[in-house]
C-alpha atoms as a PDB file:
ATOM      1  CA  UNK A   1      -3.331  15.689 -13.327  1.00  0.00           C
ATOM      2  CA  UNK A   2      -3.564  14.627  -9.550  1.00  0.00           C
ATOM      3  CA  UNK A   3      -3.960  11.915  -7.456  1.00  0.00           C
ATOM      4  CA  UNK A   4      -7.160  12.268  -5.177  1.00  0.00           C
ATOM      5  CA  UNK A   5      -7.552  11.133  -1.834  1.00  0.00           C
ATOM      6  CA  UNK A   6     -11.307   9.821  -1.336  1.00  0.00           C
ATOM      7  CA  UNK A   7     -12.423  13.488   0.401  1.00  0.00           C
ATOM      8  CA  UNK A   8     -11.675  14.803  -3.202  1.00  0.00           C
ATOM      9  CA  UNK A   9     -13.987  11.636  -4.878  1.00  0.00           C
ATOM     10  CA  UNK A  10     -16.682  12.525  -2.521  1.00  0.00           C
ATOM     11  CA  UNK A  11     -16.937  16.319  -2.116  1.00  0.00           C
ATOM     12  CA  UNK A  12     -15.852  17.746  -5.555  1.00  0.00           C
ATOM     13  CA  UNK A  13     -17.975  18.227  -8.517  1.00  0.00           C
ATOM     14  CA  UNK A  14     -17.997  15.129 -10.814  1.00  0.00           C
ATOM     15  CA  UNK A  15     -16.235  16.924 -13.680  1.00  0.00           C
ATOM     16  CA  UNK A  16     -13.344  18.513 -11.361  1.00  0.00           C
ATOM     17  CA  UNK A  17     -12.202  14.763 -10.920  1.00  0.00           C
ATOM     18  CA  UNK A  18     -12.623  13.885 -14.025  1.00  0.00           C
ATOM     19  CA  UNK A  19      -9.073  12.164 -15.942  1.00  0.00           C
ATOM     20  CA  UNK A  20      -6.885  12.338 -12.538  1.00  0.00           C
ATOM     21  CA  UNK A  21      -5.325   9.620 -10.723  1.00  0.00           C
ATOM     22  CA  UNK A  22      -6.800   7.126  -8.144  1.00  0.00           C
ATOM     23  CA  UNK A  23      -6.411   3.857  -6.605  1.00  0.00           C
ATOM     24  CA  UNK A  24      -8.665   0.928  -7.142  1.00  0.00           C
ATOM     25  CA  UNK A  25      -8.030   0.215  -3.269  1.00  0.00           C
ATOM     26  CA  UNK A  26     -10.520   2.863  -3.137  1.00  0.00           C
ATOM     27  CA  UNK A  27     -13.421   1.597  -5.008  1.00  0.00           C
ATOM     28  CA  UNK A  28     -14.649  -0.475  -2.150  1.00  0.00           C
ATOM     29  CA  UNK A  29     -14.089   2.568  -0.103  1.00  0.00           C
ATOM     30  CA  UNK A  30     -16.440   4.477  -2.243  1.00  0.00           C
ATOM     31  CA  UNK A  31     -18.766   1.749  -2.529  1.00  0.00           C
ATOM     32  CA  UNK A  32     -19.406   1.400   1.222  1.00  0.00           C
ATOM     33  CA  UNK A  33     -19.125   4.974   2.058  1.00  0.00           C
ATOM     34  CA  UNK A  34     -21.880   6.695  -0.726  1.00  0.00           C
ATOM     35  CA  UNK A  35     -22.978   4.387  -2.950  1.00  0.00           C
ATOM     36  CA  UNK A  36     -24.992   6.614  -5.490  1.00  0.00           C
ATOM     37  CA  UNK A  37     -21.987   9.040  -5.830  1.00  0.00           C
ATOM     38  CA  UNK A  38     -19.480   5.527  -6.489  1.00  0.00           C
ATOM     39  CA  UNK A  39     -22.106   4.938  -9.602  1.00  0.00           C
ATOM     40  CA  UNK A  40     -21.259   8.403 -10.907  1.00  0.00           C
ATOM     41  CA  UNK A  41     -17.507   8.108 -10.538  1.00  0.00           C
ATOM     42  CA  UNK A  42     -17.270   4.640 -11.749  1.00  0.00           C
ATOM     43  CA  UNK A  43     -18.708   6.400 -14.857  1.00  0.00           C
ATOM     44  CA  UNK A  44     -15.909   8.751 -15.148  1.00  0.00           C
ATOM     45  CA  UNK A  45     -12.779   8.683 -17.133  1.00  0.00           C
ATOM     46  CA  UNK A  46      -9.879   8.193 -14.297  1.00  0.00           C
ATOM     47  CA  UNK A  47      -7.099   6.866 -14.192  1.00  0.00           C
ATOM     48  CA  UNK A  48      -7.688   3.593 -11.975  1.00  0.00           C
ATOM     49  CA  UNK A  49      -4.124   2.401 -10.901  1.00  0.00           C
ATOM     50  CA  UNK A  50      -2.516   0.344  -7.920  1.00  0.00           C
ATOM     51  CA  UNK A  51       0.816   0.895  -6.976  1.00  0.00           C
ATOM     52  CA  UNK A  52       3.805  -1.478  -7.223  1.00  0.00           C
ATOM     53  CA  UNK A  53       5.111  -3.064  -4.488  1.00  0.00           C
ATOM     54  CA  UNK A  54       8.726  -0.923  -4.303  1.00  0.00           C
ATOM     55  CA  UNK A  55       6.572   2.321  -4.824  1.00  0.00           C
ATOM     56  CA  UNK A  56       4.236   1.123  -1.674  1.00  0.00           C
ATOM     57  CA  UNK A  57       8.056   0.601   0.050  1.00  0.00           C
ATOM     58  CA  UNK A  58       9.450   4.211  -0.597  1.00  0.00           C
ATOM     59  CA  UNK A  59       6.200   5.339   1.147  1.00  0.00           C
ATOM     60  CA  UNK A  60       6.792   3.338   4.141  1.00  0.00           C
ATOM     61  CA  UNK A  61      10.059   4.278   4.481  1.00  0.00           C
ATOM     62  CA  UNK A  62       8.738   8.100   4.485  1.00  0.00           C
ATOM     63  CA  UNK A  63       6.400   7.132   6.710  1.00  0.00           C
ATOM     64  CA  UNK A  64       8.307   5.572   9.365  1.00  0.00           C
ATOM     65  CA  UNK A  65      11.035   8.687   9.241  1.00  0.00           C
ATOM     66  CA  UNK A  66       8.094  11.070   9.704  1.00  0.00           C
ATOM     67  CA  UNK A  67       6.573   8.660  12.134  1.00  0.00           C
ATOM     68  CA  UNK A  68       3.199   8.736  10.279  1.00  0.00           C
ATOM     69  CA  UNK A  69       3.178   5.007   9.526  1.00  0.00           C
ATOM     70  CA  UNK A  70       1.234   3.485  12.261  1.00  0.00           C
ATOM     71  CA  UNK A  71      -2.111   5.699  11.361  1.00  0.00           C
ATOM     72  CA  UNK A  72      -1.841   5.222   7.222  1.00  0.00           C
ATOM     73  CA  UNK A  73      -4.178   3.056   6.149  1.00  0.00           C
ATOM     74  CA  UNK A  74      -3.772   0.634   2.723  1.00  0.00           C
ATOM     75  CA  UNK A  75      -5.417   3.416   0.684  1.00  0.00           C
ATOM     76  CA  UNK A  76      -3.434   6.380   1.864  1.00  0.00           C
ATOM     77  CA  UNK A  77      -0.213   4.098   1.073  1.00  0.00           C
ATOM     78  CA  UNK A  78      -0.905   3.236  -2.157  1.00  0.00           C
ATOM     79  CA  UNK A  79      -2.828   6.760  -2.443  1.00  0.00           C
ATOM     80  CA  UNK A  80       1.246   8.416  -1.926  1.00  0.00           C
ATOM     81  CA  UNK A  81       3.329   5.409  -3.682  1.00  0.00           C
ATOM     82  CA  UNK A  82       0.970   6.671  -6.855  1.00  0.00           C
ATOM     83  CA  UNK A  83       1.557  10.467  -6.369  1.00  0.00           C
ATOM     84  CA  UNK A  84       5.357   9.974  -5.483  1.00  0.00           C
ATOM     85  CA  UNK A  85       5.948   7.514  -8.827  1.00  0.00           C
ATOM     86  CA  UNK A  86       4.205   9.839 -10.738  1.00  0.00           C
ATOM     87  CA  UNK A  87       5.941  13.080  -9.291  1.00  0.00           C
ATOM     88  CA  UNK A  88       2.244  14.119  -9.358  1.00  0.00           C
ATOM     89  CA  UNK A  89       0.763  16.421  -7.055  1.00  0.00           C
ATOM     90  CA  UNK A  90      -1.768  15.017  -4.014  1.00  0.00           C
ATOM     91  CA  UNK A  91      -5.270  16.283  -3.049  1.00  0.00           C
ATOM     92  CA  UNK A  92      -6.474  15.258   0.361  1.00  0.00           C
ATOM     93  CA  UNK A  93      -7.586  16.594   3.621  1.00  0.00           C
ATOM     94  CA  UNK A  94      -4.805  13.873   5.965  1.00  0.00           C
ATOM     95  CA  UNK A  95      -2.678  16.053   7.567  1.00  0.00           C
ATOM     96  CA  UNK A  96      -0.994  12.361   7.886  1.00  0.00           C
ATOM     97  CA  UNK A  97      -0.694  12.058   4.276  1.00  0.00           C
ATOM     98  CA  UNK A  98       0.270  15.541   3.616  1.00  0.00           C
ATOM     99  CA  UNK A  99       2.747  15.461   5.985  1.00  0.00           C
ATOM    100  CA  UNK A 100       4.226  11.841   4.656  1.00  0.00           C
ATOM    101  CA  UNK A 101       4.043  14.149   0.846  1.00  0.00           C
ATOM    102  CA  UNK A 102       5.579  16.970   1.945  1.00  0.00           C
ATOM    103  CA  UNK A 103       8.259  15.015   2.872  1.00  0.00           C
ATOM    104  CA  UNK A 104       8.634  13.375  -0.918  1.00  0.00           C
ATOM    105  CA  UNK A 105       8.842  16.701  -2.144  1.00  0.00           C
ATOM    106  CA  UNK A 106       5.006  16.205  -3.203  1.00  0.00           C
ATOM    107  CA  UNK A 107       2.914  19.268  -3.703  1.00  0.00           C
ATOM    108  CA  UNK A 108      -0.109  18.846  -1.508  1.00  0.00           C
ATOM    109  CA  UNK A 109      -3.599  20.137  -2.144  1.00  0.00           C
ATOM    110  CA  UNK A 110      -6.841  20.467  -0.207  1.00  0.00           C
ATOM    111  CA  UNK A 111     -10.518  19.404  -0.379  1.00  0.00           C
ATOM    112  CA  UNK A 112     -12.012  21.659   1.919  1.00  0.00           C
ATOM    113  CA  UNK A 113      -9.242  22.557   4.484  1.00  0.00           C
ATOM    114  CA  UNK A 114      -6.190  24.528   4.147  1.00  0.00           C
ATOM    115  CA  UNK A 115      -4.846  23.104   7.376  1.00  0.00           C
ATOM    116  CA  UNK A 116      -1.774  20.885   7.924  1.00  0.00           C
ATOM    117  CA  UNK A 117       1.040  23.144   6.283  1.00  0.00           C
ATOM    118  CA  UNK A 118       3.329  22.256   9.326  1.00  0.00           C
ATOM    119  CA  UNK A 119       5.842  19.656   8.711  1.00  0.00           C
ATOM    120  CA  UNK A 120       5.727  17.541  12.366  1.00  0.00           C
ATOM    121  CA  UNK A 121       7.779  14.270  13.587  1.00  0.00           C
ATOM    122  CA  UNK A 122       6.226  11.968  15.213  1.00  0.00           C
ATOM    123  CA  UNK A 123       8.064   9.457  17.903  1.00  0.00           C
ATOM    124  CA  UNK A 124       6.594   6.592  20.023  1.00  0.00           C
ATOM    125  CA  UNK A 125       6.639   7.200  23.855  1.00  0.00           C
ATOM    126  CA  UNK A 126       5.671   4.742  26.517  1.00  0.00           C
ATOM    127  CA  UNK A 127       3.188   5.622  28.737  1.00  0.00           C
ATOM    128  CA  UNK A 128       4.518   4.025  31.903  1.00  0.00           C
ATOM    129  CA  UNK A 129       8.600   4.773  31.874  1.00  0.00           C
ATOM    130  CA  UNK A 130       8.413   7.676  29.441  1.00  0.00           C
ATOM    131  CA  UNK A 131      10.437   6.144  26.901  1.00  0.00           C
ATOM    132  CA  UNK A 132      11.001   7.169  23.274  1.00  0.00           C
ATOM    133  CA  UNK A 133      12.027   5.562  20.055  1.00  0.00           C
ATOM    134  CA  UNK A 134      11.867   6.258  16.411  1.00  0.00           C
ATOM    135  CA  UNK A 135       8.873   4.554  14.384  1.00  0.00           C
ATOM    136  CA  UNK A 136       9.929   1.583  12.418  1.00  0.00           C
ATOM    137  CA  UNK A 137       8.993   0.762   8.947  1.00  0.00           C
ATOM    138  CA  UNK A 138       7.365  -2.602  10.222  1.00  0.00           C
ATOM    139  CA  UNK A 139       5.473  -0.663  13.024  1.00  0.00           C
ATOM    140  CA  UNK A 140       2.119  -2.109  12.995  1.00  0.00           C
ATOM    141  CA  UNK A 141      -0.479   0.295  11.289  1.00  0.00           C
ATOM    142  CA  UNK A 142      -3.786   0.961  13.170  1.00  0.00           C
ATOM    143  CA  UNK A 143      -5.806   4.225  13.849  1.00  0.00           C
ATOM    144  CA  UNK A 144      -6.790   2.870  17.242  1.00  0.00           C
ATOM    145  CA  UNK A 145      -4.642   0.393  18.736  1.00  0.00           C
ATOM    146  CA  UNK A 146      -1.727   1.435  20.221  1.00  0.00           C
ATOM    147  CA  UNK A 147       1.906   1.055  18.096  1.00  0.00           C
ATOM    148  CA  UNK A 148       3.530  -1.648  20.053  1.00  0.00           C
ATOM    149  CA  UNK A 149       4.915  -2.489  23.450  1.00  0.00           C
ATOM    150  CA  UNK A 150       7.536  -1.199  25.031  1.00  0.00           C
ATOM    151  CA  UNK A 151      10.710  -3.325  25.572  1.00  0.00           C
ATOM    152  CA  UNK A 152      11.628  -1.780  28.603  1.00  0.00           C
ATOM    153  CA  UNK A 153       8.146  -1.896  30.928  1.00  0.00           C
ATOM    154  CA  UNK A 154       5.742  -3.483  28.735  1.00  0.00           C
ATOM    155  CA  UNK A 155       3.479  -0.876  28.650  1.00  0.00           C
ATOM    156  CA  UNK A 156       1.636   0.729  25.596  1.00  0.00           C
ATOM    157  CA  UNK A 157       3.717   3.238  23.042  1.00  0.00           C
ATOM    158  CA  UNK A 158       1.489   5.707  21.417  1.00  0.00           C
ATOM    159  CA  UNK A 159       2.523   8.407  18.780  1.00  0.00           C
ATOM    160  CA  UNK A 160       3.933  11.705  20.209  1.00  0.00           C
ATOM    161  CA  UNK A 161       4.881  14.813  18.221  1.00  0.00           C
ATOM    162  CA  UNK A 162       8.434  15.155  18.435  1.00  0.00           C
END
């Protein structure tokens, strides 16, 4: 048993996902996304399951020490809290969420890519006076905006690798 990322829902054979773990933050995911292939998963026998809210915690606090907080959305949090609870392994394609697992101890499997066996830090640097900080736990999560504003200039902070 495994908990699959949404890559895995939409690009492996119906009966490969059949009985493994998933997140009902994704069924709206699927719905939007590919309608016709939601109808043939919601037929399926998963295991539909949201995490609690200390399980969503230990992935924030993973995520903020790798610094991959501020570009995990909802679904790849509660997508983690389920396969780090369960001590289950992850499929996905994220490098952001395989790096966040990796970090849990979590085996990590792919959909289609090998890629993203490198463990990486990320830090926030600002763009105008260069400097760098740790991400926070409460760092504001979006994959466009920038992370926050530095204290020092007032100028954006955007992820770095360390």
């Amino acid at each position: 048993m495994a908990v699959l990322d949404t890559s895995a829902l939409l690009h492996w054979p119906i009966e490969r996902c059949r009985g493994q773990v998933v997140s009902i933050l994704q069924q709206t995911e699927l719905s939007r996304v590919d309608e016709q292939r939601w109808m043939l998963i919601e037929t399926l026998d998963m295991e539909w399951r949201t995490a609690t809210t200390d399980e969503r915690q230990v992935v924030l606090d993973l995520a903020a020490k790798t610094g991959d907080l501020p570009r995990l959305s909802d679904v790849d949090i509660d997508l983690l809290a389920l396969a780090i609870a369960n001590q289950t392994s992850l499929v996905t394609d994220d490098y952001r969420m395989k790096n966040v697992a990796r970090e849990a101890g979590i085996d990590v499997e792919g959909v289609m890519t090998d890629g993203g066996k490198q463990q990486w830090k990320w830090i926030l640097r600002c763009i105008g006076c260069r400097q760098t900080e740790e991400v926070s736990s409460e760092a504001s999560r979006s994959k466009k905006d920038d992370v926050k504003v530095c204290d020092r200039c007032g100028s954006p902070m955007k992820l770095k690798r360390a």
